[in-house]
N, C-alpha and C. Protein backbone atom coordinates (compact mmCIF):
# COMPACT_ATOMS: atom_id res chain seq x y z
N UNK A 1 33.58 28.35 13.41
CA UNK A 1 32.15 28.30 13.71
C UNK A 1 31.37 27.66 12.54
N UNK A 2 31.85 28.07 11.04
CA UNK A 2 31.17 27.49 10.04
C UNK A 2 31.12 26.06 9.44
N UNK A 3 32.33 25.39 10.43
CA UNK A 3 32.89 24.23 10.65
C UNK A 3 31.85 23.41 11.27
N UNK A 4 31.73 23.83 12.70
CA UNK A 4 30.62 23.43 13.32
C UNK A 4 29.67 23.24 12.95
N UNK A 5 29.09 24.65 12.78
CA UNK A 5 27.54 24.29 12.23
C UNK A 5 27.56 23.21 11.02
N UNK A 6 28.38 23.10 10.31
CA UNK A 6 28.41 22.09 9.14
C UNK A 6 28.47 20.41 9.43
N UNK A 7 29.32 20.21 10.23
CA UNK A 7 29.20 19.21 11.27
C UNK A 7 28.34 19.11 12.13
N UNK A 8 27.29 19.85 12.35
CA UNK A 8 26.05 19.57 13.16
C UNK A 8 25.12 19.50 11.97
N UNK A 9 24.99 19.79 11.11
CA UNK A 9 24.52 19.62 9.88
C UNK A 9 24.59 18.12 9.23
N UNK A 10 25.84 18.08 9.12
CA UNK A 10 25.79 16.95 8.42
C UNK A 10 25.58 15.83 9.50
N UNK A 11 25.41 15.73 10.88
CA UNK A 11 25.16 15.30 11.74
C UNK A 11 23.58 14.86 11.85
N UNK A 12 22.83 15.84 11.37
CA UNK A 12 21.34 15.91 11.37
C UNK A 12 21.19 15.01 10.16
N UNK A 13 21.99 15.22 8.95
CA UNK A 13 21.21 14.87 7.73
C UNK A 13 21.81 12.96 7.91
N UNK A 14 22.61 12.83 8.59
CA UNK A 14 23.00 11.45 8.87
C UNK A 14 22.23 10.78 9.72
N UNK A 15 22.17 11.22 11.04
CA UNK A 15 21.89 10.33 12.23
C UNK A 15 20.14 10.67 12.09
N UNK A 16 19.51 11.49 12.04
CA UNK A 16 17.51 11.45 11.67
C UNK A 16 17.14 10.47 11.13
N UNK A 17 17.48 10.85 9.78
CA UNK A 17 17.03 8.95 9.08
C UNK A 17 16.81 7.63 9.77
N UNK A 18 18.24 7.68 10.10
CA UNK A 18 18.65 6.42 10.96
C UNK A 18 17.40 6.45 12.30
N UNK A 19 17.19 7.58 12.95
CA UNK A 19 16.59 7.43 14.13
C UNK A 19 14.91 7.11 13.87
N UNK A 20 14.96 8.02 12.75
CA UNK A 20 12.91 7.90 12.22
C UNK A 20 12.96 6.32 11.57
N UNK A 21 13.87 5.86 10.96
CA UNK A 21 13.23 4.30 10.43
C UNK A 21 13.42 3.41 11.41
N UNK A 22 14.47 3.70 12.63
CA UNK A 22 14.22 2.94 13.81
C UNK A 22 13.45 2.89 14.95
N UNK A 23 12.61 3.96 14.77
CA UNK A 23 11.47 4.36 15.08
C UNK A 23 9.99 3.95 14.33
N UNK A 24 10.12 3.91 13.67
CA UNK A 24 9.09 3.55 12.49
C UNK A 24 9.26 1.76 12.90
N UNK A 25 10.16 1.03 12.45
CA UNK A 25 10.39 -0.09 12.97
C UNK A 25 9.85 -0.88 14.26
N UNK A 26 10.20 0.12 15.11
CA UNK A 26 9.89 -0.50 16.26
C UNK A 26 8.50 -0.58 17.15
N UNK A 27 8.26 0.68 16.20
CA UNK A 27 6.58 1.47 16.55
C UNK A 27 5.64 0.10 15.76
N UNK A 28 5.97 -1.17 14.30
CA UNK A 28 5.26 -1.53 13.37
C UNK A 28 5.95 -2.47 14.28
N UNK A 29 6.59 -2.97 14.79
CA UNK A 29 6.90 -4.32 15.54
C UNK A 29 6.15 -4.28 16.63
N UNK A 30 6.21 -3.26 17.66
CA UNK A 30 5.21 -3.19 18.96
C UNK A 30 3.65 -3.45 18.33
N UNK A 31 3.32 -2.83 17.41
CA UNK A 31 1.89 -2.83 17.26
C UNK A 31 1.39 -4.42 16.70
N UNK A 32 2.62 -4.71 15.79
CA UNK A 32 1.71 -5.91 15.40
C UNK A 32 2.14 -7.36 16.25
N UNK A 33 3.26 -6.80 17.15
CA UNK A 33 3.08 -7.92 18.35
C UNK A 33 1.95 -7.75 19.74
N UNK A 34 1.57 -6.60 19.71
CA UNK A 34 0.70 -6.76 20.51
C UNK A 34 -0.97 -7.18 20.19
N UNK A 35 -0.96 -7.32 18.62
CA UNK A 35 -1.73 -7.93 18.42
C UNK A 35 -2.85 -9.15 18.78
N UNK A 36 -1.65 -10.35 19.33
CA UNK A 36 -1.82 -11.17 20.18
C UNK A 36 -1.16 -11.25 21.03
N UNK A 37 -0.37 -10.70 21.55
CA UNK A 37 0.66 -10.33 22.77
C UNK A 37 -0.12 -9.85 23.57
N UNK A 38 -1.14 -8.76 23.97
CA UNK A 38 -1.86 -8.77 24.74
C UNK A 38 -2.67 -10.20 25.67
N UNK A 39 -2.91 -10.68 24.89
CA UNK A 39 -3.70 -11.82 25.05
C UNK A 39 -2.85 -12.59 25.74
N UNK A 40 -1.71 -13.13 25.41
CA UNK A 40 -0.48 -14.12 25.62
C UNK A 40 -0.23 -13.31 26.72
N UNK A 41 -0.21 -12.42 27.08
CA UNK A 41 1.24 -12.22 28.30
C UNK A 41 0.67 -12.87 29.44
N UNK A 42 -0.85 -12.92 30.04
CA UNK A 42 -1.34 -13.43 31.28
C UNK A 42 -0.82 -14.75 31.10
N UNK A 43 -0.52 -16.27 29.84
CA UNK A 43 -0.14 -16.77 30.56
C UNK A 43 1.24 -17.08 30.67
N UNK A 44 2.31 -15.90 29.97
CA UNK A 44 3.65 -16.22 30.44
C UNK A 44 4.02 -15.45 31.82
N UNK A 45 2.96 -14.99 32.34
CA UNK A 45 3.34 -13.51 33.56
C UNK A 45 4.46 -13.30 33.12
N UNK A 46 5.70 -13.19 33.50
CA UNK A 46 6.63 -12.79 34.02
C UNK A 46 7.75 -12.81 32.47
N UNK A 47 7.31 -13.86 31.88
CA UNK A 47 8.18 -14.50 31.29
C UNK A 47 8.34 -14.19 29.55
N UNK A 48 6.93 -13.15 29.48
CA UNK A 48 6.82 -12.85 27.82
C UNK A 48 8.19 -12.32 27.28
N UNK A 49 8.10 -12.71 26.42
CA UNK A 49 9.29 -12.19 25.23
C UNK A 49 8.81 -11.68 24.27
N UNK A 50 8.94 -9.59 23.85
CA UNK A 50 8.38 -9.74 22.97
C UNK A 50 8.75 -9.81 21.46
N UNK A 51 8.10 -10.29 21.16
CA UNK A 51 7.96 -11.04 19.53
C UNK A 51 7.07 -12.45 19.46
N UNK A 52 6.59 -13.20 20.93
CA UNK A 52 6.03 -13.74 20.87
C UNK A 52 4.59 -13.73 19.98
N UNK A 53 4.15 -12.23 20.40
CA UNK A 53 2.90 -12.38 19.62
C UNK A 53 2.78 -12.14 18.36
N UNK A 54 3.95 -11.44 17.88
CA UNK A 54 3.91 -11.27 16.19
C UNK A 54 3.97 -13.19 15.53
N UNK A 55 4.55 -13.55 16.41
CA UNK A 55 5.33 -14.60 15.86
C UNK A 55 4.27 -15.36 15.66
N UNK A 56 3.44 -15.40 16.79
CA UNK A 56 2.04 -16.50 16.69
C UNK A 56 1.09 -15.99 16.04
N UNK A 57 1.04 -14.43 15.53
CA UNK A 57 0.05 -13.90 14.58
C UNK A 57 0.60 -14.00 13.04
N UNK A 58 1.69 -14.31 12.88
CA UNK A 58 2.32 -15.25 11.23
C UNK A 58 1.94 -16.24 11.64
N UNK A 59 1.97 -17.22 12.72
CA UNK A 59 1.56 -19.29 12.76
C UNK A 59 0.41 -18.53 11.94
N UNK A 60 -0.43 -18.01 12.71
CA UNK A 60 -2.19 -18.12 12.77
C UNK A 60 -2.66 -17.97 11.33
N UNK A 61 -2.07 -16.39 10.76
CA UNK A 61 -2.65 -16.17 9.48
C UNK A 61 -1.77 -17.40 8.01
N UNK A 62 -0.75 -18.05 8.40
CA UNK A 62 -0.45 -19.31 7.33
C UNK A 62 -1.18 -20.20 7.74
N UNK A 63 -1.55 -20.89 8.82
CA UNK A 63 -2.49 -21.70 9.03
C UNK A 63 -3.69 -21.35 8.43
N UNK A 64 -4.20 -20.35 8.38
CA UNK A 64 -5.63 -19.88 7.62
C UNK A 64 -5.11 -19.88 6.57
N UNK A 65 -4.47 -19.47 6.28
CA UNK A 65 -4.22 -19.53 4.56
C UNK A 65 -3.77 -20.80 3.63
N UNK A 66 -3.32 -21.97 5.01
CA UNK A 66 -3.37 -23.12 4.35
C UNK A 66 -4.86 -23.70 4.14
N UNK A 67 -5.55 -23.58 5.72
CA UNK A 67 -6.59 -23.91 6.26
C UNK A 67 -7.49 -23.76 4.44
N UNK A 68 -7.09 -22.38 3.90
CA UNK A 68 -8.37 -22.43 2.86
C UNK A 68 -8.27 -22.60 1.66
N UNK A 69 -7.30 -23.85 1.40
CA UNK A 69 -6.60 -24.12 0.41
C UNK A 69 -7.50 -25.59 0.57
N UNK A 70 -8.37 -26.44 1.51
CA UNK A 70 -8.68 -27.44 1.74
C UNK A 70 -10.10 -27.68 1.65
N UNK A 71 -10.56 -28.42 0.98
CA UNK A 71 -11.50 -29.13 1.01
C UNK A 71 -12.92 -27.73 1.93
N UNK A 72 -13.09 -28.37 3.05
CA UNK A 72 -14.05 -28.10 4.31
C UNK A 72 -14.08 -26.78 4.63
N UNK A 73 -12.37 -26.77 5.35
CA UNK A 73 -12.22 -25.52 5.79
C UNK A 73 -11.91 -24.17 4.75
N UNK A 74 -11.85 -24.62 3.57
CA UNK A 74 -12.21 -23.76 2.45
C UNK A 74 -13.56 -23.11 2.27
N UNK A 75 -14.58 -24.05 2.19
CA UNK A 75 -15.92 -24.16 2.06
C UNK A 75 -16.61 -23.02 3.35
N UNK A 76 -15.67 -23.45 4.13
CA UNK A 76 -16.35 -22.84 5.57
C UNK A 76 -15.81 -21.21 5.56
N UNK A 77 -14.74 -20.98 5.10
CA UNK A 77 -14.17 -19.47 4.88
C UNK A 77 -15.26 -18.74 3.51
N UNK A 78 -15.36 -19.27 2.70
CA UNK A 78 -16.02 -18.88 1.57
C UNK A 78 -17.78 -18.52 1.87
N UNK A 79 -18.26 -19.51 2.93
CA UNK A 79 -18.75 -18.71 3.75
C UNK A 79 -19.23 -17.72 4.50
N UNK A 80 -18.17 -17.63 4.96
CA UNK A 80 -18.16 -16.41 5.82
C UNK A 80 -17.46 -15.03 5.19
N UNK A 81 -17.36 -15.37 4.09
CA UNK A 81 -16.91 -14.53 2.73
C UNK A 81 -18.42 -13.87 2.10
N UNK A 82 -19.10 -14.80 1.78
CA UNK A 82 -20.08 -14.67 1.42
C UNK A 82 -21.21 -14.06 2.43
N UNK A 83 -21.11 -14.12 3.38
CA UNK A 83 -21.88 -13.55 4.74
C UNK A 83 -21.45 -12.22 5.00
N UNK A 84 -19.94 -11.94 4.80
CA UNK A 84 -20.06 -10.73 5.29
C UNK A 84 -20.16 -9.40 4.13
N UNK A 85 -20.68 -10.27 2.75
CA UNK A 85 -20.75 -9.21 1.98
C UNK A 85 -22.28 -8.93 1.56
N UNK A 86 -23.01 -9.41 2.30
CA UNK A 86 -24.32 -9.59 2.45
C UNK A 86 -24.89 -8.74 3.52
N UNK A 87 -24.45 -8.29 4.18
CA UNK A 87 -24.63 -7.50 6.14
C UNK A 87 -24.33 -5.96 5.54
N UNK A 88 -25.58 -5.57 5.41
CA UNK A 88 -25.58 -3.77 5.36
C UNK A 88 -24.32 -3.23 6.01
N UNK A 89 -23.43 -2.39 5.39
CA UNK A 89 -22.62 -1.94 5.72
C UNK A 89 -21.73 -1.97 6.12
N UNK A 90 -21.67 -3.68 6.50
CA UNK A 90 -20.51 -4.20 6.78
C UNK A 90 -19.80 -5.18 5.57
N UNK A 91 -20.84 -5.17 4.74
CA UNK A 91 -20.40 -5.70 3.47
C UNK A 91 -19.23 -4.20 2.85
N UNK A 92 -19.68 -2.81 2.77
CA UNK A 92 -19.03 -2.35 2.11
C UNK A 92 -17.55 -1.91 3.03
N UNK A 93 -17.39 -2.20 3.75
CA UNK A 93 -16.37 -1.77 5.23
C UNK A 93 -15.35 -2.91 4.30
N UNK A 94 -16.64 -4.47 4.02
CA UNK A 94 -15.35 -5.82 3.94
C UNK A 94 -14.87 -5.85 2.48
N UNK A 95 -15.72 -4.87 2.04
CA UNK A 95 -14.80 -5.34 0.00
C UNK A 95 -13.87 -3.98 -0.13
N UNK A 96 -13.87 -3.19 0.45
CA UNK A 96 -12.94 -2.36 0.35
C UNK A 96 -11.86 -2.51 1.27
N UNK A 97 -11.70 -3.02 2.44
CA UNK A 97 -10.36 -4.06 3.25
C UNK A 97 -10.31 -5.03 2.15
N UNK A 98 -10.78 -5.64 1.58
CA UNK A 98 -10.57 -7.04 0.76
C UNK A 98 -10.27 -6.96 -0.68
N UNK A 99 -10.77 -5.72 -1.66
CA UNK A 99 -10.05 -5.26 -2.43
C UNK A 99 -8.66 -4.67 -2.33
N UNK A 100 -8.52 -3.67 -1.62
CA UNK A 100 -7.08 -3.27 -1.00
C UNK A 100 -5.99 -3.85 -0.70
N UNK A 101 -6.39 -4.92 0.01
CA UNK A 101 -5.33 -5.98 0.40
C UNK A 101 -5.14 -7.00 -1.06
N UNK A 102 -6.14 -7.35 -1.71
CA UNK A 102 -5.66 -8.16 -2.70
C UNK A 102 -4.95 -7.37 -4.16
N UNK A 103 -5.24 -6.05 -3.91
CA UNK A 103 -5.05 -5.15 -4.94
C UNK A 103 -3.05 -5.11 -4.87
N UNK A 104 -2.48 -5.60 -3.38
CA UNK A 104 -1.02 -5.18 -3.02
C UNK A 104 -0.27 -6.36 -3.14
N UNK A 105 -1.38 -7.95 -3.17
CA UNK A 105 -0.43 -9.07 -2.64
C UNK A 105 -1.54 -10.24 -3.57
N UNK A 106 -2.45 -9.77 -4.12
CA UNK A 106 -3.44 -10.76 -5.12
C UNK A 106 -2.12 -10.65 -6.39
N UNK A 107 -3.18 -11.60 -7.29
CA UNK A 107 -2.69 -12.31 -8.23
C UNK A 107 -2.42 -11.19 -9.75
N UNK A 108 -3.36 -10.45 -9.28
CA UNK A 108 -3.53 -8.76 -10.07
C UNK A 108 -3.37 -7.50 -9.47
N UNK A 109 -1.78 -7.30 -8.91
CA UNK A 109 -1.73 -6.56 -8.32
C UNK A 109 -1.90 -4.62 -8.59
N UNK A 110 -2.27 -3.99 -7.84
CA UNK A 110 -2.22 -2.79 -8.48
C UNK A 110 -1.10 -2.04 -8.58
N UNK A 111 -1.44 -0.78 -8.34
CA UNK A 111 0.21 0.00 -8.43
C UNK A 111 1.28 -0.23 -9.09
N UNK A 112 0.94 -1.16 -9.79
CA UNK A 112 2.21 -2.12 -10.41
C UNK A 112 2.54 -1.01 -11.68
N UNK A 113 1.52 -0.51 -12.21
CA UNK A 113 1.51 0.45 -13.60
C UNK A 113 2.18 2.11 -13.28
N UNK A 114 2.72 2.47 -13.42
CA UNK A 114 2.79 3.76 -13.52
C UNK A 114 2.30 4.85 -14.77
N UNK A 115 1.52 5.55 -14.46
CA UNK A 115 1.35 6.61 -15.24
C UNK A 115 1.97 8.20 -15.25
N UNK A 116 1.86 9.00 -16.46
CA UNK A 116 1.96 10.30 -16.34
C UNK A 116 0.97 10.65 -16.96
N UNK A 117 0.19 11.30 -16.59
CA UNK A 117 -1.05 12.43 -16.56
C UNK A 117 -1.29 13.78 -16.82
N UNK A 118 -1.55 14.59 -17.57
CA UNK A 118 -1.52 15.78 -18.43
C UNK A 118 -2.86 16.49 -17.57
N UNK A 119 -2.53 17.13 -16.53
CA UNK A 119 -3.65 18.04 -16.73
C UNK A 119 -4.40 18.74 -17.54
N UNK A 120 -5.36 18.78 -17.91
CA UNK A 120 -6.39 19.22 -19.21
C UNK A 120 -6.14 20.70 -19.13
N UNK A 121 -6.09 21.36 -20.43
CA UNK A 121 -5.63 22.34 -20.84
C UNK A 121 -4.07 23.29 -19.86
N UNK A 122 -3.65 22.36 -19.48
CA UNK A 122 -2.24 22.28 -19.11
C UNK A 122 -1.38 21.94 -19.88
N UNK A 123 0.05 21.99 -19.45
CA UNK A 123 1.01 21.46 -19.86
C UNK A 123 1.74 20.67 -18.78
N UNK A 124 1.21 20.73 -17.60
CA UNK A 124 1.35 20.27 -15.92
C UNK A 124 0.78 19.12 -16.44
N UNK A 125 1.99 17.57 -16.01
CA UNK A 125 2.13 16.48 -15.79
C UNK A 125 2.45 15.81 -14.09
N UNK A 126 1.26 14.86 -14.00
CA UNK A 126 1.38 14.64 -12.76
C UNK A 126 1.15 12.56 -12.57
N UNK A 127 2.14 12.52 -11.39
CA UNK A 127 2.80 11.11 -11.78
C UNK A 127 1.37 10.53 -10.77
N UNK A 128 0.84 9.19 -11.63
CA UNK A 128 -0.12 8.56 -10.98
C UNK A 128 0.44 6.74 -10.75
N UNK A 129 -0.84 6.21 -10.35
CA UNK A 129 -0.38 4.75 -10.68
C UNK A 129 -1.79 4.32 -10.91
N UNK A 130 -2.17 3.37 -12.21
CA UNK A 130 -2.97 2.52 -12.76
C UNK A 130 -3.33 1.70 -11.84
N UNK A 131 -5.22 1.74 -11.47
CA UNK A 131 -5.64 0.97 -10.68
C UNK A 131 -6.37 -0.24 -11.14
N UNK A 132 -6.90 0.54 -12.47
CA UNK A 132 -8.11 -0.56 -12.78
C UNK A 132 -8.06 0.00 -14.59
N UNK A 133 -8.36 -1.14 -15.03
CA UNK A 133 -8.41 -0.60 -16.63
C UNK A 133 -9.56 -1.74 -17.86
N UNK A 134 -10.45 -1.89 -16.30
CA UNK A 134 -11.39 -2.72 -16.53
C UNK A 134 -12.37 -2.05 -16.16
N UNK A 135 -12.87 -0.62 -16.40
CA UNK A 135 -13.54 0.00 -15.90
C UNK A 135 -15.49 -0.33 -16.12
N UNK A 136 -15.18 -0.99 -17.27
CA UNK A 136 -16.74 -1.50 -17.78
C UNK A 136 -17.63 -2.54 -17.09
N UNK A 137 -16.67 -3.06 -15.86
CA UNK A 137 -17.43 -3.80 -15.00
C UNK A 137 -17.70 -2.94 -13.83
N UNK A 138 -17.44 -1.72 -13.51
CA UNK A 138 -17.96 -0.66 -12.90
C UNK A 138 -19.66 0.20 -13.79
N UNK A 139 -19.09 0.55 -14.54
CA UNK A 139 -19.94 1.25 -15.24
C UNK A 139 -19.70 0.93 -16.74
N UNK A 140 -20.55 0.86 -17.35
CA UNK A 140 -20.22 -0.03 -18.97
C UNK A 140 -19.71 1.47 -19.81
N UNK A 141 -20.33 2.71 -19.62
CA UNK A 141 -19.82 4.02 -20.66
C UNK A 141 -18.26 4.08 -20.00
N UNK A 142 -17.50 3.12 -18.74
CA UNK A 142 -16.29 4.10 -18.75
C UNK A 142 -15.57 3.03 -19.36
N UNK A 143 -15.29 2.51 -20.48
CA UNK A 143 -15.10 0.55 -21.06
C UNK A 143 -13.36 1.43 -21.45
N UNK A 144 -13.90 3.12 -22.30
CA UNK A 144 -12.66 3.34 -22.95
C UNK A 144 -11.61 4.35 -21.61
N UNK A 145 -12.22 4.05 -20.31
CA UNK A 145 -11.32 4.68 -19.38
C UNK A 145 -10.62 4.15 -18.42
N UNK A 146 -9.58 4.57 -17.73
CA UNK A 146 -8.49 3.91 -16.99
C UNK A 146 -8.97 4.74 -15.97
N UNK A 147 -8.72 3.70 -14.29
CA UNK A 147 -8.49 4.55 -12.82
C UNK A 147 -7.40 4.54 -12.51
N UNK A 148 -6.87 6.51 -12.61
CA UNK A 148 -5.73 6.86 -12.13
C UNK A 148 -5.22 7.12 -10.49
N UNK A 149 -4.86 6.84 -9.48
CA UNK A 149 -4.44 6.99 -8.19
C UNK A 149 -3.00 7.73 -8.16
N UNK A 150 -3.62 9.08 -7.87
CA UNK A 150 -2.71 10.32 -7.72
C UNK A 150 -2.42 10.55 -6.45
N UNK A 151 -1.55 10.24 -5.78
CA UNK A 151 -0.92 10.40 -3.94
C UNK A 151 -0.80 11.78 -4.13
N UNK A 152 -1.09 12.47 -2.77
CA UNK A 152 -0.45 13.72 -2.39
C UNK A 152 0.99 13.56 -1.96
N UNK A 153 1.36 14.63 -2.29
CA UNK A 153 2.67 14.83 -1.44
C UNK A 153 2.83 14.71 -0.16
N UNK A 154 3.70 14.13 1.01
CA UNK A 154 3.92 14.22 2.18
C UNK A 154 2.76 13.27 2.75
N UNK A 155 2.17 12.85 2.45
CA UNK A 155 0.43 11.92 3.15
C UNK A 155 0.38 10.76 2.27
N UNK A 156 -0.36 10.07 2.83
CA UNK A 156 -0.91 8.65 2.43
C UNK A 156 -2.40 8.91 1.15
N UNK A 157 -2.92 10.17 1.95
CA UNK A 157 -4.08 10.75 0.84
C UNK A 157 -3.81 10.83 -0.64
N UNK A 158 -4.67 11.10 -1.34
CA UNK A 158 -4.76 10.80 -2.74
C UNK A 158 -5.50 11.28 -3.49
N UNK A 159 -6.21 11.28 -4.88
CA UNK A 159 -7.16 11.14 -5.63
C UNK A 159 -7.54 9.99 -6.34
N UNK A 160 -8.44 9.85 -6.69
CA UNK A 160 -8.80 9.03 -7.79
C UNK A 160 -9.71 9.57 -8.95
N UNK A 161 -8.53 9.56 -10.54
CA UNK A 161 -9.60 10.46 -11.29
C UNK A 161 -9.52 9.22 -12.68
N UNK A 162 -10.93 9.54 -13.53
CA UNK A 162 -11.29 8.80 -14.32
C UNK A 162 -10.62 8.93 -15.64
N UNK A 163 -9.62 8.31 -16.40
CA UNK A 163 -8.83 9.31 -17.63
C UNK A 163 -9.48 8.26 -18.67
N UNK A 164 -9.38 9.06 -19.97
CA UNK A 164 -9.46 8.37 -20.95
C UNK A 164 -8.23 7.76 -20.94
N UNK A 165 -8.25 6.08 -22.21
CA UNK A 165 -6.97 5.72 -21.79
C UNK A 165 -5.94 6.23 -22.84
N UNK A 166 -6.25 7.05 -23.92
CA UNK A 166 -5.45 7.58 -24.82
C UNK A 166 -4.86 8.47 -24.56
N UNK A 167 -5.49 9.16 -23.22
CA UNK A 167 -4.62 10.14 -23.10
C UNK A 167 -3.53 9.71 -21.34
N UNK A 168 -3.65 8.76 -21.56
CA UNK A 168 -2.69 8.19 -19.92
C UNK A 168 -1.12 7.79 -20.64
N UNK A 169 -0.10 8.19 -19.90
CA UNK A 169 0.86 7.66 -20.98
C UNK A 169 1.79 6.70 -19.57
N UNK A 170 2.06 5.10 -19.98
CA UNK A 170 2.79 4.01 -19.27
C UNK A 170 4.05 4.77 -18.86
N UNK A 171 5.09 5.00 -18.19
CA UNK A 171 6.25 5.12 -18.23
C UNK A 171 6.92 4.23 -17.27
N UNK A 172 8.54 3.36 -17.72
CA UNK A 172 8.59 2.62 -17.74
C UNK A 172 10.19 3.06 -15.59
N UNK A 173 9.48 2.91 -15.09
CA UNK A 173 9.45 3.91 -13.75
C UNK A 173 9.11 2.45 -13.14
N UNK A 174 10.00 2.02 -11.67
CA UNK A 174 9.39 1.31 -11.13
C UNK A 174 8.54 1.82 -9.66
N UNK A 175 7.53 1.09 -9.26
CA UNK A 175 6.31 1.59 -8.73
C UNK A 175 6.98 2.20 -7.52
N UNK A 176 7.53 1.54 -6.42
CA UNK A 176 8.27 2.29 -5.83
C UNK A 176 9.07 3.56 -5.61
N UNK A 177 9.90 3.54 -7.06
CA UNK A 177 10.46 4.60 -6.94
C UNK A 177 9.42 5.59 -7.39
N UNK A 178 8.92 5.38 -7.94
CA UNK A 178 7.72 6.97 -8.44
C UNK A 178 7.07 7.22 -6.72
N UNK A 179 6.38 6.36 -6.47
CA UNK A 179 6.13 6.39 -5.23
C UNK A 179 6.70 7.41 -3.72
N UNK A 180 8.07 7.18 -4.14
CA UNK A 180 9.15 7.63 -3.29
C UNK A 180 9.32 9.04 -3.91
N UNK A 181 9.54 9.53 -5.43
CA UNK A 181 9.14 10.70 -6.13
C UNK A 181 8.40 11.38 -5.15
N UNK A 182 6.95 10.74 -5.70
CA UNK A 182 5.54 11.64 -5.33
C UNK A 182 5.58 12.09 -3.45
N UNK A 183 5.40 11.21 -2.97
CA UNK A 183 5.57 11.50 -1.56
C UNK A 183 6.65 12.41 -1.30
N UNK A 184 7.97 12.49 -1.57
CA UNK A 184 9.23 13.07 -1.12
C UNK A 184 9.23 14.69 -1.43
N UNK A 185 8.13 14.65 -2.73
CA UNK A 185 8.21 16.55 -3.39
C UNK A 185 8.60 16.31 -4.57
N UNK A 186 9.32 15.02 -5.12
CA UNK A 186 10.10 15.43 -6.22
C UNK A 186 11.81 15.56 -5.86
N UNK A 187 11.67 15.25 -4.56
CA UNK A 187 13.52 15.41 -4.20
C UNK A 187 14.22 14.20 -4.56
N UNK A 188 13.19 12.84 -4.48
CA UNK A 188 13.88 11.66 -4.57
C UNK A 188 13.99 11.16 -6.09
N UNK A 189 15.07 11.32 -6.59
CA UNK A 189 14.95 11.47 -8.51
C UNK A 189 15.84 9.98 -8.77
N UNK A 190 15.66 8.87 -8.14
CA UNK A 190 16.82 7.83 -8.23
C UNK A 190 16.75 7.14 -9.29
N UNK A 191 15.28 7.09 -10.27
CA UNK A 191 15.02 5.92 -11.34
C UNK A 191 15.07 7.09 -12.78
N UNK A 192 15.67 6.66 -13.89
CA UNK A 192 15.55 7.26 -15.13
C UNK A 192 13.93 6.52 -15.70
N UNK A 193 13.49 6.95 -16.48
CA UNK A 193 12.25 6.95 -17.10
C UNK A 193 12.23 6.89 -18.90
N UNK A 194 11.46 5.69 -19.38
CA UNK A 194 11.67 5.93 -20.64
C UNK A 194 9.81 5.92 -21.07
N UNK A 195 9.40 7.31 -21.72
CA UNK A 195 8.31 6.85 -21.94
C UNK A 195 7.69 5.76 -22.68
N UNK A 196 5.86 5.37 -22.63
CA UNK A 196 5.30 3.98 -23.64
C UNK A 196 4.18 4.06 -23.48
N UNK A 197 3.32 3.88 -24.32
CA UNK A 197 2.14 4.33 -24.82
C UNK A 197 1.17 3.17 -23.70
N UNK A 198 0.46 3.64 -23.65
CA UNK A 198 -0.48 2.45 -22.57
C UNK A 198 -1.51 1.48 -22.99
């Protein structure tokens, strides 16, 4: 019997994984083919295949992204760059989509830093990632502070707290795996760590 259950055990801890990331997969393929897949299927009726619409929603967004590499159609995006950060409330909806996204795949990416963090009058260290360390173009008194981004466990949620930067310490952790740390509980221990002053 103790056989069994162990083999249904190790059955669970094998085949779940496998089923939630093929799930996860297929759930991030449906959604971002139906993106324009909706649109497309009236005129293949019968005949859609899907991946069509993911496929034509990569043409679309490299075409724009060549598109604003040019002359005109540069001019004309920058535009409408400039327009929508001007529109009450929809300006602040578009720099926080537009920071975010450039913060993961811009030229200055974030998350890239890892920190460890000392709770104040603790001895409780808690793993963050370096957002911004240019804080004086926010507010000029925070010039000598760093923005820390502390994930919760199990969620996408977070904090964001203001540290001095003397007391933030670099560790040399890649972003991912801390990442995979913080979210997991602390179960996922795959990267060694050497501390470095920030």
């Amino acid at each position: 019997m103790k056989s069994i259950l162990k083999n249904f055990i190790n059955g669970i801890l094998t085949i779940v994984p496998i089923i939630l990331v093929i799930y996860v997969i297929y759930k991030t393929f449906m959604f971002l083919d139906s993106l324009l897949g909706n649109t497309l299927k009236p005129f293949f009726k019968d005949d859609y295949i899907p991946g069509i619409g993911l496929l034509t929603t990569i043409v679309l967004i490299t075409l724009l992204g060549w598109m604003s590499t040019k002359y005109i159609t540069g001019k004309i995006i920058k535009l409408i760059d400039k327009l929508l950060e001007k529109i009450p409330v929809v300006k602040t909806i578009y720099s926080v989509i537009k920071d975010t996204v450039q913060s993961f795949l811009g030229d200055k990416k974030s998350f890239s830093k890892v920190a460890l963090v000392t709770l104040p009058g603790t001895e409780v260290k808690s793993i963050g990632f370096i957002t911004s360390d240019q804080l004086e173009t926010f507010h000029d008194p925070l010039k000598d502070y760093v923005a820390v981004y502390i994930p919760q466990t199990f969620q996408v949620a977070g904090f964001t707290f203001l540290i001095p930067k003397e007391q933030v310490e670099v560790i040399d952790v890649k972003a991912e795996d801390a990442m995979k740390f913080v979210l997991s509980g602390g179960m996922t221990t795959s990267s060694k760590t050497k501390g470095k002053n920030a």
